[in-house]
N, C-alpha and C. Protein backbone atom coordinates (compact mmCIF):
# COMPACT_ATOMS: atom_id res chain seq x y z
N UNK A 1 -12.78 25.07 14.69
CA UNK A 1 -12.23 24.41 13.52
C UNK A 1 -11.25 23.31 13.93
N UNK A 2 -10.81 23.42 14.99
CA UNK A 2 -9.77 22.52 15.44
C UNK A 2 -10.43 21.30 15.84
N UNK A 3 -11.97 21.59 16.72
CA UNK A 3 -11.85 20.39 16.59
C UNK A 3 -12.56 19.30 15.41
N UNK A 4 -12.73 19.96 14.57
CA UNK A 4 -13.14 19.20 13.19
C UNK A 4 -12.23 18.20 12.99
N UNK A 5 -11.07 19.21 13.04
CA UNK A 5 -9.94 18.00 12.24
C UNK A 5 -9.54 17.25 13.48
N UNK A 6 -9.52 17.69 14.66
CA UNK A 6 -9.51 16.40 15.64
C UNK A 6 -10.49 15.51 15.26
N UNK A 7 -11.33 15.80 15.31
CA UNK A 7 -12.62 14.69 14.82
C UNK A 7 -12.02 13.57 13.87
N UNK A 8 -11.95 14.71 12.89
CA UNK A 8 -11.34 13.88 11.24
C UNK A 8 -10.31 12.83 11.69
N UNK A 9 -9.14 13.15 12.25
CA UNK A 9 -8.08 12.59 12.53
C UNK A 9 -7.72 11.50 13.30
N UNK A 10 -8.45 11.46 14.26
CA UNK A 10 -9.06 10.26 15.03
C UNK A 10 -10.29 9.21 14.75
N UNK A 11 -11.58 9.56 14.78
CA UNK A 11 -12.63 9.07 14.45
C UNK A 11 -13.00 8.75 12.63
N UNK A 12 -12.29 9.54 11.86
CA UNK A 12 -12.77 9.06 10.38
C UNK A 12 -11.63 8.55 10.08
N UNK A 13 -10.37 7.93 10.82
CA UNK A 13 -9.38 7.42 10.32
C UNK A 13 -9.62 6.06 9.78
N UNK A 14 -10.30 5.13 10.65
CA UNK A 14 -10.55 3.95 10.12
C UNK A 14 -11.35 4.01 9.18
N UNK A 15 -12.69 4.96 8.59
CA UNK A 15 -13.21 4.91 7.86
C UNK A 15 -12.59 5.00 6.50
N UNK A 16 -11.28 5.94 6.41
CA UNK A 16 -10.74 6.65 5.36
C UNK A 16 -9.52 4.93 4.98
N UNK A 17 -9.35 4.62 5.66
CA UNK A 17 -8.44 3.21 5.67
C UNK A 17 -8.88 2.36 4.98
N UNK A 18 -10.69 2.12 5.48
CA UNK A 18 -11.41 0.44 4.76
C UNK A 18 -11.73 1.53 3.35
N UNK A 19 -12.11 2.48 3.01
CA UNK A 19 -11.95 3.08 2.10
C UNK A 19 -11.22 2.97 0.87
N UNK A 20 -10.26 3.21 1.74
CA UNK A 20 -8.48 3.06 0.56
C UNK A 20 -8.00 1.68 0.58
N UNK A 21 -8.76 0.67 1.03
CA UNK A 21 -8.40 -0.75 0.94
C UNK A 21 -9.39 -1.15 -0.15
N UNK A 22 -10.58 -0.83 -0.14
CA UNK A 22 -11.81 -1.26 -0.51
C UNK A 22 -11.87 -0.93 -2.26
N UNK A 23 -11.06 0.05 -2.69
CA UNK A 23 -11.31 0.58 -3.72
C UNK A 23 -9.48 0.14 -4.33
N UNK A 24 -8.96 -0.01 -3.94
CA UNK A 24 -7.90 -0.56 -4.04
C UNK A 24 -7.99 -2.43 -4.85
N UNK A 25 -8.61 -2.57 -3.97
CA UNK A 25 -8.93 -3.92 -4.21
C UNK A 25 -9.65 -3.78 -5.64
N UNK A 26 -10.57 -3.14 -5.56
CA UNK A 26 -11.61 -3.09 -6.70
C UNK A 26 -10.56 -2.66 -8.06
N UNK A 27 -10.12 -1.46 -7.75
CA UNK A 27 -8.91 -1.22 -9.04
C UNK A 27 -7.98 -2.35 -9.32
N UNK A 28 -7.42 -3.03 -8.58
CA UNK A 28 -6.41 -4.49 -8.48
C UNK A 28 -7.27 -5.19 -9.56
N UNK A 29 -8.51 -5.57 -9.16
CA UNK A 29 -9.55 -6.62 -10.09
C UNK A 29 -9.89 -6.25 -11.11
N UNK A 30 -10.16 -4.85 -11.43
CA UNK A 30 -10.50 -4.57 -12.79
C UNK A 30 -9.14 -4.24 -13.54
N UNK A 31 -8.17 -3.97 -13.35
CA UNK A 31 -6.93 -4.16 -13.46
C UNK A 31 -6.32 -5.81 -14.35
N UNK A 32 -6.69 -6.45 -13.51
CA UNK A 32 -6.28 -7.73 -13.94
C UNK A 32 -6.92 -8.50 -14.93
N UNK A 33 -8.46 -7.82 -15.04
CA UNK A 33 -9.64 -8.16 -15.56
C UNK A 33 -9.20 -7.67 -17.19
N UNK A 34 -8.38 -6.35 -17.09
CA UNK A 34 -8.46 -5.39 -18.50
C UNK A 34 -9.42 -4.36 -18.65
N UNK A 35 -10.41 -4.30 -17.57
CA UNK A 35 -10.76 -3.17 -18.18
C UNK A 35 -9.96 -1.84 -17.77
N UNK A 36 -10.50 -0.67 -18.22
CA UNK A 36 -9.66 0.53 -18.72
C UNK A 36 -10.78 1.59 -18.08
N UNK A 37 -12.15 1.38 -17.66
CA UNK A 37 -12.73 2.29 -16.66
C UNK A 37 -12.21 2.76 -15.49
N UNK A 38 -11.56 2.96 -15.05
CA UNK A 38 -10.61 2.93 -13.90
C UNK A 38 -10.41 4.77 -12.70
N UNK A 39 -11.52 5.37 -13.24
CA UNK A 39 -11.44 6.63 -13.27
C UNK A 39 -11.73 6.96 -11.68
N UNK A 40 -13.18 6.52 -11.29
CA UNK A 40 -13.49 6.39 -10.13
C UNK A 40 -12.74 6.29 -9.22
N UNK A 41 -12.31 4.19 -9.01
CA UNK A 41 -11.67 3.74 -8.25
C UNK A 41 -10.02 4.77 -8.10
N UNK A 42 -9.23 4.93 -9.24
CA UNK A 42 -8.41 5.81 -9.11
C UNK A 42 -8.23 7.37 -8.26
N UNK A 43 -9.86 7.94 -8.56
CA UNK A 43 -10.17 9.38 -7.71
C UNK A 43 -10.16 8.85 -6.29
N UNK A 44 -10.97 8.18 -5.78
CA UNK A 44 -11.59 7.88 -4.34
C UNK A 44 -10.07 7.39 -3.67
N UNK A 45 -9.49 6.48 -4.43
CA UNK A 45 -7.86 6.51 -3.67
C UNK A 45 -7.15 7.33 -3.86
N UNK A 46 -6.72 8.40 -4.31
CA UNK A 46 -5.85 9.12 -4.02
C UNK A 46 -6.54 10.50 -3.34
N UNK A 47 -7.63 10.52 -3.21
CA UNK A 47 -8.49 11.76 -1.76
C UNK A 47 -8.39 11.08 -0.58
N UNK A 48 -8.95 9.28 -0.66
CA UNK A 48 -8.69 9.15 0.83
C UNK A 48 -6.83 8.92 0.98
N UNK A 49 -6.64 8.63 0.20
CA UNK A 49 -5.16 8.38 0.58
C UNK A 49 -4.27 9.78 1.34
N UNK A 50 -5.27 11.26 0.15
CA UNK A 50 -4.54 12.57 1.20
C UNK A 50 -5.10 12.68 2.26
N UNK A 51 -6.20 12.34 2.64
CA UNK A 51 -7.02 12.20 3.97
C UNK A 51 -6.43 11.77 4.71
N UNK A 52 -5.52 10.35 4.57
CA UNK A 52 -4.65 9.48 5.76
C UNK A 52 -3.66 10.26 5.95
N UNK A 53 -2.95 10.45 4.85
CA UNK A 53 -1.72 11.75 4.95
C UNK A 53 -2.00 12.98 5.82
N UNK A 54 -2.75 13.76 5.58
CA UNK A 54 -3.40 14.53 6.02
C UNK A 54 -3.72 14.93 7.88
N UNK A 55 -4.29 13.16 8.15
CA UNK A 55 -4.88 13.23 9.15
C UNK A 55 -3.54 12.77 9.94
N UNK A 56 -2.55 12.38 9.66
CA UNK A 56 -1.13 11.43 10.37
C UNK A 56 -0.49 12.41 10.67
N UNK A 57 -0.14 13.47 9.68
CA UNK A 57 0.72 14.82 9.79
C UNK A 57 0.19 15.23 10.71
N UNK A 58 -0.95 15.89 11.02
CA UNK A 58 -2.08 16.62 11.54
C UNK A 58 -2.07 15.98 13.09
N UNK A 59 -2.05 14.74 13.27
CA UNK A 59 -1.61 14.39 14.66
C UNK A 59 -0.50 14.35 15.20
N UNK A 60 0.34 14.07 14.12
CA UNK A 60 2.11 13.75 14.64
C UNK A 60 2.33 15.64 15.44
N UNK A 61 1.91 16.58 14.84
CA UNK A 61 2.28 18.12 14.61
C UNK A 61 1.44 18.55 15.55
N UNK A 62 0.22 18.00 15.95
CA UNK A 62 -0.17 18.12 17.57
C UNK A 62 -0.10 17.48 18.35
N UNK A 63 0.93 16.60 18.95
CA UNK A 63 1.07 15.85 19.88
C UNK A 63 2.27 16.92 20.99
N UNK A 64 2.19 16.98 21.98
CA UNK A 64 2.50 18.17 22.81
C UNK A 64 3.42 17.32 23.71
């Protein structure tokens, strides 16, 4: 199990990053746009956002 989240923590970090940029952006535009669908873009950033959290703690707390 450990090394899953090594996995996670290292290797899906950048993924979880262009992620939380990518959908960020998209909420920013429909945002500015007015619309009020916003449900999605809102979910997908705040999972990857605990993912980054997640994975930062998770290394800081194993570094030896």
């Amino acid at each position: 199990m450990e090394t899953l989240f090594s996995f996670s923590s290292i290797y899906l970090m950048p993924i979880y990053g262009f992620l939380f940029s990518f959908y960020l952006i998209k909420l920013l535009k429909k945002i500015i746009k007015g619309q009020d669908d916003t449900t999605t873009e809102t979910s997908i950033i705040i999972v990857t956002f605990i993912l980054i959290v997640w994975s930062i703690s998770y290394t800081l707390v194993n570094i030896h």
